[in-house]
C-alpha atoms as a PDB file:
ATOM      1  CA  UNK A   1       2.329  14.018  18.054  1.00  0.00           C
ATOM      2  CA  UNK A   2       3.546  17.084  16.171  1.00  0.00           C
ATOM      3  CA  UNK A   3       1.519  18.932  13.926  1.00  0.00           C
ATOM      4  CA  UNK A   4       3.444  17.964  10.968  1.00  0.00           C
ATOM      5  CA  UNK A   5       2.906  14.644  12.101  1.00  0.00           C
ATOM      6  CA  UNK A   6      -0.702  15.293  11.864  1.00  0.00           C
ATOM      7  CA  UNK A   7      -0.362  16.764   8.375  1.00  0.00           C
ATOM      8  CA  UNK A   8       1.398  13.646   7.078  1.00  0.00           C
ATOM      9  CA  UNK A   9      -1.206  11.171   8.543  1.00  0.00           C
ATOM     10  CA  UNK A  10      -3.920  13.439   6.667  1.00  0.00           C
ATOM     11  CA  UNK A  11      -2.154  13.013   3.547  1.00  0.00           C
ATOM     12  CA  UNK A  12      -1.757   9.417   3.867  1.00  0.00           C
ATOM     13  CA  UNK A  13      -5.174   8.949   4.601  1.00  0.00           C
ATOM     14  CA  UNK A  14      -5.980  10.670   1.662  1.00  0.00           C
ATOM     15  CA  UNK A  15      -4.368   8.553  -0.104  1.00  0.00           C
ATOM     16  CA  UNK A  16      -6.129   5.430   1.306  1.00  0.00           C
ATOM     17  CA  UNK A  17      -9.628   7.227   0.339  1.00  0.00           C
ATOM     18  CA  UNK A  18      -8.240   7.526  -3.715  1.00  0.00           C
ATOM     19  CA  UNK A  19      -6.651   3.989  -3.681  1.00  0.00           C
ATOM     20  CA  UNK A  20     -10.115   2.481  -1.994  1.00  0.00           C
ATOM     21  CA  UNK A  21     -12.110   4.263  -4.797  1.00  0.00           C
ATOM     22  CA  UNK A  22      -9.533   3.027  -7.020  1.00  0.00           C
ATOM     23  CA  UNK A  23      -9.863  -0.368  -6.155  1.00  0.00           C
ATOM     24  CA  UNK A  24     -13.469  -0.346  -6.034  1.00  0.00           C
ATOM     25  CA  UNK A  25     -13.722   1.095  -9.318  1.00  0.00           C
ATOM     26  CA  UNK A  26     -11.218  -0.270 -11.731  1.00  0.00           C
ATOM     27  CA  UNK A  27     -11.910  -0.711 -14.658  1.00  0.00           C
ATOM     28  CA  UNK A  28      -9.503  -3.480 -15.019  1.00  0.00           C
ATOM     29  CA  UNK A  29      -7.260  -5.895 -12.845  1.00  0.00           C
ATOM     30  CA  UNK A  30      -4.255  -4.195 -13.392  1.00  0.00           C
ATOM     31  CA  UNK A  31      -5.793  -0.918 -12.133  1.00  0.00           C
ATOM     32  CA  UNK A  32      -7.048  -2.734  -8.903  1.00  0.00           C
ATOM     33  CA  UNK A  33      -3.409  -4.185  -8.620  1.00  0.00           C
ATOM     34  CA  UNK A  34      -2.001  -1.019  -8.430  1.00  0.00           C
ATOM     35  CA  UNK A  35      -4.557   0.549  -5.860  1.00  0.00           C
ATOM     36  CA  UNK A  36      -4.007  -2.482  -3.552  1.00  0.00           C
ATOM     37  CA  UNK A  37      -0.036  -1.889  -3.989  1.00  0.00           C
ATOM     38  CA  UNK A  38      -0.917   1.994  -3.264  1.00  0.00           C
ATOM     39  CA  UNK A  39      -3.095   0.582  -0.118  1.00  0.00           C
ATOM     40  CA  UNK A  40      -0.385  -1.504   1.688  1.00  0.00           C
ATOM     41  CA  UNK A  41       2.392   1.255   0.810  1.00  0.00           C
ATOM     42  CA  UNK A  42       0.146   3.714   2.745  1.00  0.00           C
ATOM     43  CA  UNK A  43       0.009   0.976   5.305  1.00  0.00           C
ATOM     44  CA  UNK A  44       4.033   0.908   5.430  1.00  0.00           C
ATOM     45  CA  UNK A  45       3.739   4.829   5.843  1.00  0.00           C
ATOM     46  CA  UNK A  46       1.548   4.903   8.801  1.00  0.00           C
ATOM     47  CA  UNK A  47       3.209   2.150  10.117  1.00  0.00           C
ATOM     48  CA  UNK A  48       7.035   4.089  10.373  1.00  0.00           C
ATOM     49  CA  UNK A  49       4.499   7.469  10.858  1.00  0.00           C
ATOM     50  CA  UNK A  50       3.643   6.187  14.203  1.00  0.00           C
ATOM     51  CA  UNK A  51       7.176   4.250  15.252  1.00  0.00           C
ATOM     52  CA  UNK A  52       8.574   8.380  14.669  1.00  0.00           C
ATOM     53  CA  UNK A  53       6.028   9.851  16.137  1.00  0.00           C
ATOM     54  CA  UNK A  54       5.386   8.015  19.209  1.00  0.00           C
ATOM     55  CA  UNK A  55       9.038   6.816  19.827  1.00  0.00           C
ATOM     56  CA  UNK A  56       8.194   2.818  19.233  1.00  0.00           C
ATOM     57  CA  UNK A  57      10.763   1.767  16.759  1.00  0.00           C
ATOM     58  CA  UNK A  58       9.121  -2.043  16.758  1.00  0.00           C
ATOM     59  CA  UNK A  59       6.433  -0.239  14.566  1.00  0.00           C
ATOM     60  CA  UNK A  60       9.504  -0.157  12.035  1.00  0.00           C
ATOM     61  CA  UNK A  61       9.805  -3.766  11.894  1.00  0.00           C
ATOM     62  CA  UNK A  62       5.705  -4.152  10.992  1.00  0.00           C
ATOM     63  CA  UNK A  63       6.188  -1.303   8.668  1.00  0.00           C
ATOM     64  CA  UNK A  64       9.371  -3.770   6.836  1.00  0.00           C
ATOM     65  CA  UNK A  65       7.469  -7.102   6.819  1.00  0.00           C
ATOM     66  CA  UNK A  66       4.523  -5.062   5.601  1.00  0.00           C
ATOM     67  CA  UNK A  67       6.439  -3.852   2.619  1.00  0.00           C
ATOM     68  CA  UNK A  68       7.959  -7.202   2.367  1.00  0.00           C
ATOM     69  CA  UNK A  69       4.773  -9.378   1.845  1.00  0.00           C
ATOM     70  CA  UNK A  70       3.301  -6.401  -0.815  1.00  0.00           C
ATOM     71  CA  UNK A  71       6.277  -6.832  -2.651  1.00  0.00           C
ATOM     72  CA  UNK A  72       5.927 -10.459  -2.778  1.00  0.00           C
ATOM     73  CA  UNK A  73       1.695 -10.368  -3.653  1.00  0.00           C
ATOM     74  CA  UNK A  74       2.644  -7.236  -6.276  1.00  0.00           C
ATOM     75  CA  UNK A  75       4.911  -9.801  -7.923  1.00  0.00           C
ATOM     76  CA  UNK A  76       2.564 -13.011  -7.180  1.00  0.00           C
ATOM     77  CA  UNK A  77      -0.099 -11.004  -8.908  1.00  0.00           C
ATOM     78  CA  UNK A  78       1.632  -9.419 -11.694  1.00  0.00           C
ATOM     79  CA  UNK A  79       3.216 -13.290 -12.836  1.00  0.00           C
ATOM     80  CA  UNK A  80      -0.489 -14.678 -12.746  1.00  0.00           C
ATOM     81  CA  UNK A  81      -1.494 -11.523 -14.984  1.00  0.00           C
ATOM     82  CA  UNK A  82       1.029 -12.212 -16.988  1.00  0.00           C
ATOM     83  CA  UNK A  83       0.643 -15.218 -17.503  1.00  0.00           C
ATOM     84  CA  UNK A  84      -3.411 -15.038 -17.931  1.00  0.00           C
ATOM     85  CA  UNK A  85      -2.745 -12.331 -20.456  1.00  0.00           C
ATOM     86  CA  UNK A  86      -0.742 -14.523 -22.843  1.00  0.00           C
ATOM     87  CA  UNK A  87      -3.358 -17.589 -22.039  1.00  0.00           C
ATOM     88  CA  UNK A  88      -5.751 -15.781 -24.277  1.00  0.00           C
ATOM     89  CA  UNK A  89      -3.114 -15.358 -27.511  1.00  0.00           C
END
């Protein structure tokens, strides 16, 4: 593993500390939607950080259905916040 490699999986990491605290702290469900979205993104980013680094390109394919199935809950979510939004008008 390089040393840029290194750097990268520090930065993600970072970035799974600030969405955890996000998620943990809100305020509001949208907020918390947005740090789990952040969470499984980082996920996808390890995920291809490790099929470069390490030469295992199945890691690729995790890393796609990964981003596949947050894409789907991101939109699962957002319809049922939608939709509870406008159920208290």
């Amino acid at each position: 593993m390089t040393n840029l490699a290194f750097i990268m999986l520090a930065v993600l990491s970072l970035g799974i500390v600030l969405g955890f605290i996000r998620l943990v702290l809100g305020p509001n469900i949208p907020d918390r939607l947005v740090a789990l979205d952040l969470l499984t993104t980082v996920g996808v980013g390890i995920a291809a950080l490790y099929a470069v680094a390490f030469d295992q390109p199945v890691y690729l394919d995790v890393a796609i259905v990964l981003a596949l199935v947050a894409f789907l809950g991101t939109v699962t979510f957002a319809r049922y916040i939608e939709k509870w939004a406008h159920h208290g008008d």
